[in-house]
N, C-alpha and C. Protein backbone atom coordinates (compact mmCIF):
# COMPACT_ATOMS: atom_id res chain seq x y z
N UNK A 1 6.54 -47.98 -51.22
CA UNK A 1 7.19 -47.07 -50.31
C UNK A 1 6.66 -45.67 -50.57
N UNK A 2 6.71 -44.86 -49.35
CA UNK A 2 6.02 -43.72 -50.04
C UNK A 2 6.76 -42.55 -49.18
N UNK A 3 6.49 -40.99 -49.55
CA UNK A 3 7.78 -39.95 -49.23
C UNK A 3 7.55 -39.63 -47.41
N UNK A 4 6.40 -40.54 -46.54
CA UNK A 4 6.39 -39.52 -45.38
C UNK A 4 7.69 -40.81 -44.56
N UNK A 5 8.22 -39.88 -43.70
CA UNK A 5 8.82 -40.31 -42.97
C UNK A 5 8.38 -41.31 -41.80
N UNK A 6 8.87 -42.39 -41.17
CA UNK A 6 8.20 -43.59 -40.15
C UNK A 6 8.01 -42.64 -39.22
N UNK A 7 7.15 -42.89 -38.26
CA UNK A 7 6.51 -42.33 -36.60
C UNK A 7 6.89 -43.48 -35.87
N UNK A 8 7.58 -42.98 -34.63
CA UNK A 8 7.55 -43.81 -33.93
C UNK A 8 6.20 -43.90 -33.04
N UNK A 9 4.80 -42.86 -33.01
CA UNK A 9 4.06 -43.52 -32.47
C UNK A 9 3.11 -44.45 -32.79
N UNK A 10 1.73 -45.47 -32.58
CA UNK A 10 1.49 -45.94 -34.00
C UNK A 10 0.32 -45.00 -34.05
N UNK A 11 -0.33 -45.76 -35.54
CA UNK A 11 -0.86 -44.77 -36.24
C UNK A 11 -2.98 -45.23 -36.42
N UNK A 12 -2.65 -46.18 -34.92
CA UNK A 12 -4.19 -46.73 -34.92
C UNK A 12 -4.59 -45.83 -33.23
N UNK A 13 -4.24 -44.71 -33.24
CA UNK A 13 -4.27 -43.89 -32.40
C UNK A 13 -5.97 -43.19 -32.18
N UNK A 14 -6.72 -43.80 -30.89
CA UNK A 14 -8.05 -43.92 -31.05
C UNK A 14 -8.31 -41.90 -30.69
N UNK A 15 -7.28 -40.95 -30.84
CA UNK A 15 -7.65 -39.45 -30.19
C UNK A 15 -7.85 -39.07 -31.52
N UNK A 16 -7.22 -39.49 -32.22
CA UNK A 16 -7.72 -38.52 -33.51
C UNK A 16 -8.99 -38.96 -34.38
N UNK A 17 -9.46 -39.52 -33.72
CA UNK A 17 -10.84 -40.08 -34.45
C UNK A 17 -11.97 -39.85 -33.83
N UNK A 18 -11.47 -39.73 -31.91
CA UNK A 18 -12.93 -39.38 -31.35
C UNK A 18 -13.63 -38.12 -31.59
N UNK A 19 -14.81 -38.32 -31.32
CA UNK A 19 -15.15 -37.23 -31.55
C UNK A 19 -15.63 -35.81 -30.26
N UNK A 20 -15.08 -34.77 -30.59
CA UNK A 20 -14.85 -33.79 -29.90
C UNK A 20 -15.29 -32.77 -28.77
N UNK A 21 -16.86 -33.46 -29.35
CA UNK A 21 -17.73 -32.50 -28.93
C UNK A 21 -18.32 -32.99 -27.26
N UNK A 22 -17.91 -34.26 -27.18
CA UNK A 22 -18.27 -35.18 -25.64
C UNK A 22 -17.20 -34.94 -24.70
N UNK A 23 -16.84 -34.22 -23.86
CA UNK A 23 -15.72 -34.54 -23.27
C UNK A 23 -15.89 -35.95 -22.30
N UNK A 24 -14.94 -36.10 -21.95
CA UNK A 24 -15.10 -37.65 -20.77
C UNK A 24 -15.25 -37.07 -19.61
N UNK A 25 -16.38 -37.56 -18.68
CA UNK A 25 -16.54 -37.31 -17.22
C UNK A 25 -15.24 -36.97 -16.79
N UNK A 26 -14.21 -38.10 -16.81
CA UNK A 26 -12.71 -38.16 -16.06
C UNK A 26 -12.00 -36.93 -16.39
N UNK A 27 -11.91 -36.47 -18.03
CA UNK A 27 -11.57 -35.16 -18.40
C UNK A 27 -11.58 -33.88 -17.70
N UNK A 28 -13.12 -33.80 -17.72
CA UNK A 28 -13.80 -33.29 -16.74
C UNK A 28 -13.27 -32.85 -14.87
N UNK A 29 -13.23 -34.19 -14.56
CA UNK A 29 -12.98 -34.06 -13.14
C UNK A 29 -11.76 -33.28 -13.23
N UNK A 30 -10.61 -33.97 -14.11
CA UNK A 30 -9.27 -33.47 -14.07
C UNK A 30 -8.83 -31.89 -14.46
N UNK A 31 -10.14 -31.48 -15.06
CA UNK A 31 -10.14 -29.83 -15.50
C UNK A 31 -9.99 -29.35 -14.05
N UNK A 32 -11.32 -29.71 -13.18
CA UNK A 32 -11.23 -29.32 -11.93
C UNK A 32 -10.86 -29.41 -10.77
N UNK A 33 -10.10 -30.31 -11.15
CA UNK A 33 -8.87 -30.59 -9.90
C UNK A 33 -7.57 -29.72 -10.43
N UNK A 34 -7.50 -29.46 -11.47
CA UNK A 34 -6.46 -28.65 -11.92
C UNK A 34 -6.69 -27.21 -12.30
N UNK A 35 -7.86 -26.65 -12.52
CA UNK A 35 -7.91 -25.61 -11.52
C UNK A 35 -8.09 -25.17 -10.19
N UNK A 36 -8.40 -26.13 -9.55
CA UNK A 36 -9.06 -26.39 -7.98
C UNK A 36 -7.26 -25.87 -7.13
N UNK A 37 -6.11 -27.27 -8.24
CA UNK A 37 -4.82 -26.72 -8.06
C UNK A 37 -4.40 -25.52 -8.47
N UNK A 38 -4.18 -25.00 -9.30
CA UNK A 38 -3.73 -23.76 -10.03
C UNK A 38 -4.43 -22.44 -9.29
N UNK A 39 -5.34 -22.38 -8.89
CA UNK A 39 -5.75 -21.09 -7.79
C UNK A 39 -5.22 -21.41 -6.29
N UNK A 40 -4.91 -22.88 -5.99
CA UNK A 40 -3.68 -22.89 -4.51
C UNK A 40 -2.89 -22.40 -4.74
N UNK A 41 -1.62 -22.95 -6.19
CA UNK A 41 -0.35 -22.36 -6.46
C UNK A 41 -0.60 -21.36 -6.34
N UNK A 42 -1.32 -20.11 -7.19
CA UNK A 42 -1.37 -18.81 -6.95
C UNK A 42 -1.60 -17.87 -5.75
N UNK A 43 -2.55 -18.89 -4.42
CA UNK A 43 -2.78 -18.25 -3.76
C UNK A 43 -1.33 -18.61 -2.62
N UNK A 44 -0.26 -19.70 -2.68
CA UNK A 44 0.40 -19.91 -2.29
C UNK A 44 1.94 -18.72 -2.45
N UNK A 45 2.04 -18.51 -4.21
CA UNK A 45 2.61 -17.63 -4.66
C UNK A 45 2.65 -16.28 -4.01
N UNK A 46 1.63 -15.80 -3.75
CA UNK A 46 1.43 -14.66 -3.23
C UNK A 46 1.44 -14.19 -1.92
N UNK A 47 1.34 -15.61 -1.30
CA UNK A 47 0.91 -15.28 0.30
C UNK A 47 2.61 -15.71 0.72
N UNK A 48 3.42 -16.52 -0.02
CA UNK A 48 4.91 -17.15 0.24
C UNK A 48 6.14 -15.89 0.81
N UNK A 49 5.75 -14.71 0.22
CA UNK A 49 6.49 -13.62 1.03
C UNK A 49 6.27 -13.19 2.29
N UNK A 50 5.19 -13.89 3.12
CA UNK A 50 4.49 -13.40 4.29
C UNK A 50 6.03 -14.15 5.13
N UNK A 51 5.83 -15.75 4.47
CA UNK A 51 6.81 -16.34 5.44
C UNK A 51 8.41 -16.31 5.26
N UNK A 52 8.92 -15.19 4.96
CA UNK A 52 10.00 -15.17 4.62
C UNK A 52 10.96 -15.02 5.89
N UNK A 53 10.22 -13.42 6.73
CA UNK A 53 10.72 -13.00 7.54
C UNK A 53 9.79 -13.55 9.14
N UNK A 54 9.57 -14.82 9.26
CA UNK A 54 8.75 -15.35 10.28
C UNK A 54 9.50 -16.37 11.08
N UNK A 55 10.61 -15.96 11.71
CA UNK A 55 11.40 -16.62 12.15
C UNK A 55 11.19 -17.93 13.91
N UNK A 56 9.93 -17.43 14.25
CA UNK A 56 9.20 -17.95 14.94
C UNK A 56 7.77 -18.60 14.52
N UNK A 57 7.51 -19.18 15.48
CA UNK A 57 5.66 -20.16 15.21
C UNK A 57 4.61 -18.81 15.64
N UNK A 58 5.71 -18.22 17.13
CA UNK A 58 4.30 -17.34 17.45
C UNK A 58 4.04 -16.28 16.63
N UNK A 59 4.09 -15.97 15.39
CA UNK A 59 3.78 -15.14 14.60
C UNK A 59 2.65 -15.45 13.89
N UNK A 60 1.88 -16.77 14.21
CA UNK A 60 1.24 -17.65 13.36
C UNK A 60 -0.47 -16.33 13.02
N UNK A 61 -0.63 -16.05 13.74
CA UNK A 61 -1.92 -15.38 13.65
C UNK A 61 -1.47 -13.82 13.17
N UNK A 62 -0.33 -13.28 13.52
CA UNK A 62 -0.29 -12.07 12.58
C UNK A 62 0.01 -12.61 11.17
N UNK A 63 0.99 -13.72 10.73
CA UNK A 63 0.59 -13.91 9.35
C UNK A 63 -0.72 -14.19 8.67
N UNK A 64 -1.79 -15.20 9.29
CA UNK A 64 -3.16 -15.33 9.56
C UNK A 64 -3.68 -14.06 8.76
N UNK A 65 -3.84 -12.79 9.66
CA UNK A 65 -4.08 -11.41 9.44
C UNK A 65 -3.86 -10.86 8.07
N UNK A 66 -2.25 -10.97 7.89
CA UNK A 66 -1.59 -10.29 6.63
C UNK A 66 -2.32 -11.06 5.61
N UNK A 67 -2.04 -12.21 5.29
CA UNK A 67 -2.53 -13.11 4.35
C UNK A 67 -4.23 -12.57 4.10
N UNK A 68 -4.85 -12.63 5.30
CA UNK A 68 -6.58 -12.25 5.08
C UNK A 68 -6.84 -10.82 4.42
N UNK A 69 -5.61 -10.08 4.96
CA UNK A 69 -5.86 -8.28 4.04
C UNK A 69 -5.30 -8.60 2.65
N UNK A 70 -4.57 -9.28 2.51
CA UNK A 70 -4.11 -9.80 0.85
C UNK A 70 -5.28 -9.96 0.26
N UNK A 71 -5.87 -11.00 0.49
CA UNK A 71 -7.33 -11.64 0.18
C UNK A 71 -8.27 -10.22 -0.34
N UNK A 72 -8.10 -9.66 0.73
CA UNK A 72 -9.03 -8.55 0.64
C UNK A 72 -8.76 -7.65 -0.52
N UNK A 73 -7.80 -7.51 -0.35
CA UNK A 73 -7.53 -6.46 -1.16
C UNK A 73 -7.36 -6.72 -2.50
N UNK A 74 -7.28 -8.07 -2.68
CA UNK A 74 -7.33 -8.52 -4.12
C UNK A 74 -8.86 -8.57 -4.51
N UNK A 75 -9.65 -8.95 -3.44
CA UNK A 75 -11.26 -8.93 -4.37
C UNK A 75 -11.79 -7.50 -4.14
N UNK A 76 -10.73 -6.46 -3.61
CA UNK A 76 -11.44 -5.16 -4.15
C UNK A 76 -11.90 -3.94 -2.48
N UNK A 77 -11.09 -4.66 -1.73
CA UNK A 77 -11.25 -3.70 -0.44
C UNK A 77 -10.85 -2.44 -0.55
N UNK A 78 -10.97 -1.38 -0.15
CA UNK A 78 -10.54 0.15 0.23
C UNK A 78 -9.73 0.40 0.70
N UNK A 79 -10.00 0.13 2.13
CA UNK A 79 -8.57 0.21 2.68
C UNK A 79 -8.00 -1.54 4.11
N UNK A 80 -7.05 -1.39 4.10
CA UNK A 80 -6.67 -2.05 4.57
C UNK A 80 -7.24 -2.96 6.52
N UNK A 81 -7.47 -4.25 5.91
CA UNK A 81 -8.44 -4.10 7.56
C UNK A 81 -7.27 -4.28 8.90
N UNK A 82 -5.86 -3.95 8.57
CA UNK A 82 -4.84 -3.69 9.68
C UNK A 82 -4.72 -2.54 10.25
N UNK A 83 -5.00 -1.66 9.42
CA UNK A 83 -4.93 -0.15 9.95
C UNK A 83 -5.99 0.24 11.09
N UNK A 84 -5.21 0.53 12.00
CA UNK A 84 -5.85 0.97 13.23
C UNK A 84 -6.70 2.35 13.33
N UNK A 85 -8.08 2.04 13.45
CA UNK A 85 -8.53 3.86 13.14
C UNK A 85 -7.95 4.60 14.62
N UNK A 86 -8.36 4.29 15.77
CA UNK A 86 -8.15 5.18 16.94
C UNK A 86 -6.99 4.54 17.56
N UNK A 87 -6.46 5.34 18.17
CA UNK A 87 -4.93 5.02 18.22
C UNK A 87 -4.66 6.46 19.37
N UNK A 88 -3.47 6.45 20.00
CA UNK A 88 -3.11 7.58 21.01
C UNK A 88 -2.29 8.41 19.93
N UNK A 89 -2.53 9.63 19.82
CA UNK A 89 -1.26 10.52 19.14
C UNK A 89 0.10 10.52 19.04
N UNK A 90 0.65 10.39 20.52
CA UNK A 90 1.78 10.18 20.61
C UNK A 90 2.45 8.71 20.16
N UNK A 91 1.54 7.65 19.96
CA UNK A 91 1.97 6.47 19.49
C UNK A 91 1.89 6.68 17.89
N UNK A 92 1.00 7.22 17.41
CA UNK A 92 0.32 7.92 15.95
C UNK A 92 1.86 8.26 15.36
N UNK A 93 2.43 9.56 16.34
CA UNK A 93 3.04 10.49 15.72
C UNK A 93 4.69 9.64 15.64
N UNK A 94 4.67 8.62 16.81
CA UNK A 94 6.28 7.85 16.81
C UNK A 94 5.92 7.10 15.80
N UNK A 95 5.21 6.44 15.11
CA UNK A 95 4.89 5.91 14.13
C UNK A 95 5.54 5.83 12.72
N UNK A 96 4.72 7.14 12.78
CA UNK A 96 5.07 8.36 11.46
C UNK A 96 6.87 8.69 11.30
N UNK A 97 6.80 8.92 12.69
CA UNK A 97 8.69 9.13 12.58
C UNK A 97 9.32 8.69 12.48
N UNK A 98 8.96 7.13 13.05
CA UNK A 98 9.71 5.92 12.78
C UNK A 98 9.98 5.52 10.78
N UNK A 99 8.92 5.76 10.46
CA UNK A 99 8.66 5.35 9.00
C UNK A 99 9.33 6.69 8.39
N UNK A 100 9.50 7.60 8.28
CA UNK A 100 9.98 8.56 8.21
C UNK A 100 11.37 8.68 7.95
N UNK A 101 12.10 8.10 9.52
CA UNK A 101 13.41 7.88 9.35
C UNK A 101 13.81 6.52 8.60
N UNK A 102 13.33 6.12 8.80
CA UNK A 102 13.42 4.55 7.45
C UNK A 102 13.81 5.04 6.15
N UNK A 103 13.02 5.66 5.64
CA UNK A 103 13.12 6.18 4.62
C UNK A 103 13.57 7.24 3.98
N UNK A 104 14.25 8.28 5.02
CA UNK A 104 15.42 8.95 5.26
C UNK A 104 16.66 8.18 5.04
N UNK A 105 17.10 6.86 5.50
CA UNK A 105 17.67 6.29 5.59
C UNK A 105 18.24 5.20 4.35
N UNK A 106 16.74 4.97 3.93
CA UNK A 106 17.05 4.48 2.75
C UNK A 106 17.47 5.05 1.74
N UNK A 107 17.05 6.83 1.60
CA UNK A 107 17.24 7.41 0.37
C UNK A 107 19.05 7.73 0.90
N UNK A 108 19.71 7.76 2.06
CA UNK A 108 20.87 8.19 2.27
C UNK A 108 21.99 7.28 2.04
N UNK A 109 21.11 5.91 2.00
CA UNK A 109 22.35 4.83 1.61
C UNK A 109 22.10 4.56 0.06
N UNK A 110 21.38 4.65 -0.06
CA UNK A 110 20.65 4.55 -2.21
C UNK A 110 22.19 5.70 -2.43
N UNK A 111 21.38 6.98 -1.68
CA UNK A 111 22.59 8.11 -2.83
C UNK A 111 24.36 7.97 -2.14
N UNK A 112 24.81 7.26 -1.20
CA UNK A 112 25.95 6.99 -0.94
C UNK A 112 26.86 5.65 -2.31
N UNK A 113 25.26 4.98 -2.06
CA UNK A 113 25.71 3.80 -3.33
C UNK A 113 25.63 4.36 -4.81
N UNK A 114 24.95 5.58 -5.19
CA UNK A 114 24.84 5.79 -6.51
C UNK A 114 24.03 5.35 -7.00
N UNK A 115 22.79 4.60 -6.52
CA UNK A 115 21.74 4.39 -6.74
C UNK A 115 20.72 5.37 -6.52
N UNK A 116 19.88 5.74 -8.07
CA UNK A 116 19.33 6.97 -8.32
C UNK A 116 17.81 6.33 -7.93
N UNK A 117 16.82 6.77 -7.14
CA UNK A 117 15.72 6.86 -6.96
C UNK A 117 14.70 7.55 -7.17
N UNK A 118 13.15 7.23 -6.86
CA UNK A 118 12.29 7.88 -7.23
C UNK A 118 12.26 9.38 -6.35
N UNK A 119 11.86 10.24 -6.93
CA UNK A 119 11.72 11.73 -6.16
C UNK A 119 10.61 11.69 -5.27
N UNK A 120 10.74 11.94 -4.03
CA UNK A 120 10.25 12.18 -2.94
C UNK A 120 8.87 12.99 -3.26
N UNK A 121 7.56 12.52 -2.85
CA UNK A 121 6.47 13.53 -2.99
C UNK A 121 6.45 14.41 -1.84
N UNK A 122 6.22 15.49 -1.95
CA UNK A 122 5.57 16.39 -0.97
C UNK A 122 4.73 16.14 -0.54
N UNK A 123 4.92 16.31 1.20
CA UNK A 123 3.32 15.53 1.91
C UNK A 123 2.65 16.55 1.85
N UNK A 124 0.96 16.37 1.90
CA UNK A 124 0.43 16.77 1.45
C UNK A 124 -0.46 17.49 2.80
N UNK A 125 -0.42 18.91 2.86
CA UNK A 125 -1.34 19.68 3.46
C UNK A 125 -2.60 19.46 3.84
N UNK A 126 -2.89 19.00 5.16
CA UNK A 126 -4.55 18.74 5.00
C UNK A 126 -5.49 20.16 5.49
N UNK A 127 -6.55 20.22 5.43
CA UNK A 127 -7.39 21.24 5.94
C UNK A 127 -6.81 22.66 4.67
N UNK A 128 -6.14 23.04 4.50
CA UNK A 128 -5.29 23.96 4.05
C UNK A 128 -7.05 24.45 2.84
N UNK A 129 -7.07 23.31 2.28
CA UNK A 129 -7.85 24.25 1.03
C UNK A 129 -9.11 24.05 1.26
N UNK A 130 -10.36 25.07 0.90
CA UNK A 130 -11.56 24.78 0.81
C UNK A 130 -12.38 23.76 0.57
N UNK A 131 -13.34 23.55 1.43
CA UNK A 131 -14.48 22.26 1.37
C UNK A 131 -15.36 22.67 -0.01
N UNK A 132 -15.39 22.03 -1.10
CA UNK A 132 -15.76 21.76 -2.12
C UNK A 132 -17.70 21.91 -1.59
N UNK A 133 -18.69 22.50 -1.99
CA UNK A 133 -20.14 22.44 -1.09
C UNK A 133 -20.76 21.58 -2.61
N UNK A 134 -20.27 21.85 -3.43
CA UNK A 134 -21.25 21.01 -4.64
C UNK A 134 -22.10 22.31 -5.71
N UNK A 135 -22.83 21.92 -6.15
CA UNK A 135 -23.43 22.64 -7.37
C UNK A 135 -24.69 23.72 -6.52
N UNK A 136 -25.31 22.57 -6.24
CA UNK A 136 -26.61 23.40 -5.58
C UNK A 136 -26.75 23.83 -4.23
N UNK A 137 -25.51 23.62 -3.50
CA UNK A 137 -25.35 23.73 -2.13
C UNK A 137 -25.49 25.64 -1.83
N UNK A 138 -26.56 25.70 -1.05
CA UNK A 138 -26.34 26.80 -0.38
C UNK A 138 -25.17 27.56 0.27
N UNK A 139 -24.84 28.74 0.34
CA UNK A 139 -23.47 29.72 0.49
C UNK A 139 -24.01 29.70 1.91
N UNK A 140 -25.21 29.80 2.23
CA UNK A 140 -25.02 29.92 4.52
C UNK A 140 -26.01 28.66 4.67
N UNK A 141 -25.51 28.49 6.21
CA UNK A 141 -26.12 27.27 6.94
C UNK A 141 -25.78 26.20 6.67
N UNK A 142 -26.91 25.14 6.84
CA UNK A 142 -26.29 23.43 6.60
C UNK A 142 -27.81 22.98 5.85
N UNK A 143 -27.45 22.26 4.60
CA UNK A 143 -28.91 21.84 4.26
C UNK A 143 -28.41 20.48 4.77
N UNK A 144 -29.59 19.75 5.54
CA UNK A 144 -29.42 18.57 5.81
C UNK A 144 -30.68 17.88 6.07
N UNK A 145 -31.08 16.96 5.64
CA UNK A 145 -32.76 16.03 5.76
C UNK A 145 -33.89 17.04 5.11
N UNK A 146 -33.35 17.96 4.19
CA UNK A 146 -34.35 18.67 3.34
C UNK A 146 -34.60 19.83 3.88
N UNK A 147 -33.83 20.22 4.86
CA UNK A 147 -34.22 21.96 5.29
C UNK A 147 -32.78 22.16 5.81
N UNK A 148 -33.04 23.64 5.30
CA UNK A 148 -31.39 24.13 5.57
C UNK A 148 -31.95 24.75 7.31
N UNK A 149 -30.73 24.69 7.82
CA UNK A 149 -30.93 25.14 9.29
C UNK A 149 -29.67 26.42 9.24
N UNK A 150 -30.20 27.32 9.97
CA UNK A 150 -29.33 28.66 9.72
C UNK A 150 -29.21 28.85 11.22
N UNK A 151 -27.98 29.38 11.84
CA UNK A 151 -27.56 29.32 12.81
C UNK A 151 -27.50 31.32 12.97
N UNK A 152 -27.09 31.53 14.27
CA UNK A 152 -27.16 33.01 14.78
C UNK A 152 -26.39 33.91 13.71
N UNK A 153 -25.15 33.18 13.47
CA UNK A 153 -24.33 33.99 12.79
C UNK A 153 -24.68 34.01 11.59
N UNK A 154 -25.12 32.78 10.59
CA UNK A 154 -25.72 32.86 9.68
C UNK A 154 -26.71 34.41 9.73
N UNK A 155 -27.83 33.85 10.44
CA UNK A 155 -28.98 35.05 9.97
C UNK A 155 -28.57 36.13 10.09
N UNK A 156 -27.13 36.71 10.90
CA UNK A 156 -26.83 38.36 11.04
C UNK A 156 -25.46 38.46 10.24
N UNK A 157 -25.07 37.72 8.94
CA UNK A 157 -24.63 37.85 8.03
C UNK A 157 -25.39 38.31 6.72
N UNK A 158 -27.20 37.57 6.98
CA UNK A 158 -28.12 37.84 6.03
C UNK A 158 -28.61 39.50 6.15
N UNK A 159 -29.07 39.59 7.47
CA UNK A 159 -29.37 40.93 7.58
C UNK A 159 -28.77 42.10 7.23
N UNK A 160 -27.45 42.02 7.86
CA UNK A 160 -26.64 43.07 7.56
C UNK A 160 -26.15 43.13 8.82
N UNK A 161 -26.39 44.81 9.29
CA UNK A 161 -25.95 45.58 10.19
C UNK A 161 -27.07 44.91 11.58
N UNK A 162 -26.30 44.66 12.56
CA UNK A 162 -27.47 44.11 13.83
C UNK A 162 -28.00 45.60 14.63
N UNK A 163 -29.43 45.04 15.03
CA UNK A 163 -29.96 46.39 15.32
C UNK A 163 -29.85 46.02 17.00
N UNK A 164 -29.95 47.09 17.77
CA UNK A 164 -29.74 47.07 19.29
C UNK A 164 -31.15 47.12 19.65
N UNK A 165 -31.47 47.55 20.73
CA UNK A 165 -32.63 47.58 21.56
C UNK A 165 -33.85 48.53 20.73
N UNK A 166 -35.04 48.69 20.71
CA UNK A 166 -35.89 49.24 19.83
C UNK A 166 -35.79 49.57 18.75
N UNK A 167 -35.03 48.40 17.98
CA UNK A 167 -34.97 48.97 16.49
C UNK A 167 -34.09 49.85 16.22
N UNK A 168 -33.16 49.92 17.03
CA UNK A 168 -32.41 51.37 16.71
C UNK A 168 -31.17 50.57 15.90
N UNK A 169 -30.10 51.46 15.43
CA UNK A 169 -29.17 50.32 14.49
C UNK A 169 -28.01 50.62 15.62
N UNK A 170 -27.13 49.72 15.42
CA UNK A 170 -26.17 49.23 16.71
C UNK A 170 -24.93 50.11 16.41
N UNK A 171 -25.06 51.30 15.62
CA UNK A 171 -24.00 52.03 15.61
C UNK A 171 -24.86 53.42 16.37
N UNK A 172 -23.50 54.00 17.20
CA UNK A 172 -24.56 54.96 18.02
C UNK A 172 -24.86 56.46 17.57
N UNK A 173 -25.54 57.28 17.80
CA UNK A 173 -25.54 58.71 17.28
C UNK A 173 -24.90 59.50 17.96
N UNK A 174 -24.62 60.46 17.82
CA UNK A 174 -23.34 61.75 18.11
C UNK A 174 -23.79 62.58 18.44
């Protein structure tokens, strides 16, 4: 008799003897069917909030859409391929207001409930501050395809004072 305790599995168990370094074809296959699975689950996981609020079939191709900018944006897109570049202003600007008051709305029922939220950023000014020209960029004109091109106003900023008819200077004498 001796101190290890009985196993109930037995102990002519052919895994602990093979050797390691061969995997089995079948092994094999089953690696890749089980990751083949495990990137569905995930891509299922992720895309499963699309159909939450899809209370109809005919939505089938805007989820289509959403799901494909997911995609995208997970292997590294910029910006979003839903966003509409040209658009009418006035649809632009109800847009904006719409989303706007949403979120007016949300911060007014958050602070009715006592629910403390994130602080509101300040939107942000466009045009407001100077165009950045770079290191070597010329102070007049436009360098562009290897020659700077200087325009009217340019060159009678260079000169100075503009001269009138024969050379005379454009301020008059007394």
């Amino acid at each position: 008799m001796n101190s290890k305790p009985p196993t109930s599995t037995p102990t002519d168990a052919p895994s602990s003897t093979k050797l390691r370094g061969k995997p089995d074809p079948d092994e094999a296959d089953d690696d890749a069917d089980q990751l083949k699975n495990d990137y569905a689950l995930q891509r299922l996981l992720r895309e499963s909030h699309l159909l939450d609020g899809s209370a109809s079939f005919s939505a089938r191709g805007a989820l289509r859409h959403k799901a494909m900018d997911l995609r995208l944006r997970d292997l590294g897109a910029k910006s979003s391929i839903l966003r509409q570049e040209k658009m009418p202003m006035a649809h632009r600007k109800g847009i904006a207001a719409k989303a706007k008051s949403k979120e007016d709305r949300r911060r007014e029922e958050a602070r009715q409930n006592g629910v403390v939220l994130e602080k509101a950023r300040p939107a942000v000014v466009r045009g407001s501050r100077r165009r950045d020209t770079g290191i070597d960029a010329p102070s007049v004109g436009r360098f562009k395809g290897g020659t700077l091109k200087l325009s009217k106003g340019d060159l009678s900023t260079i000169k100075g004072a503009s001269t009138g008819r024969f050379g005379e200077s454009a301020r008059r004498r007394k």
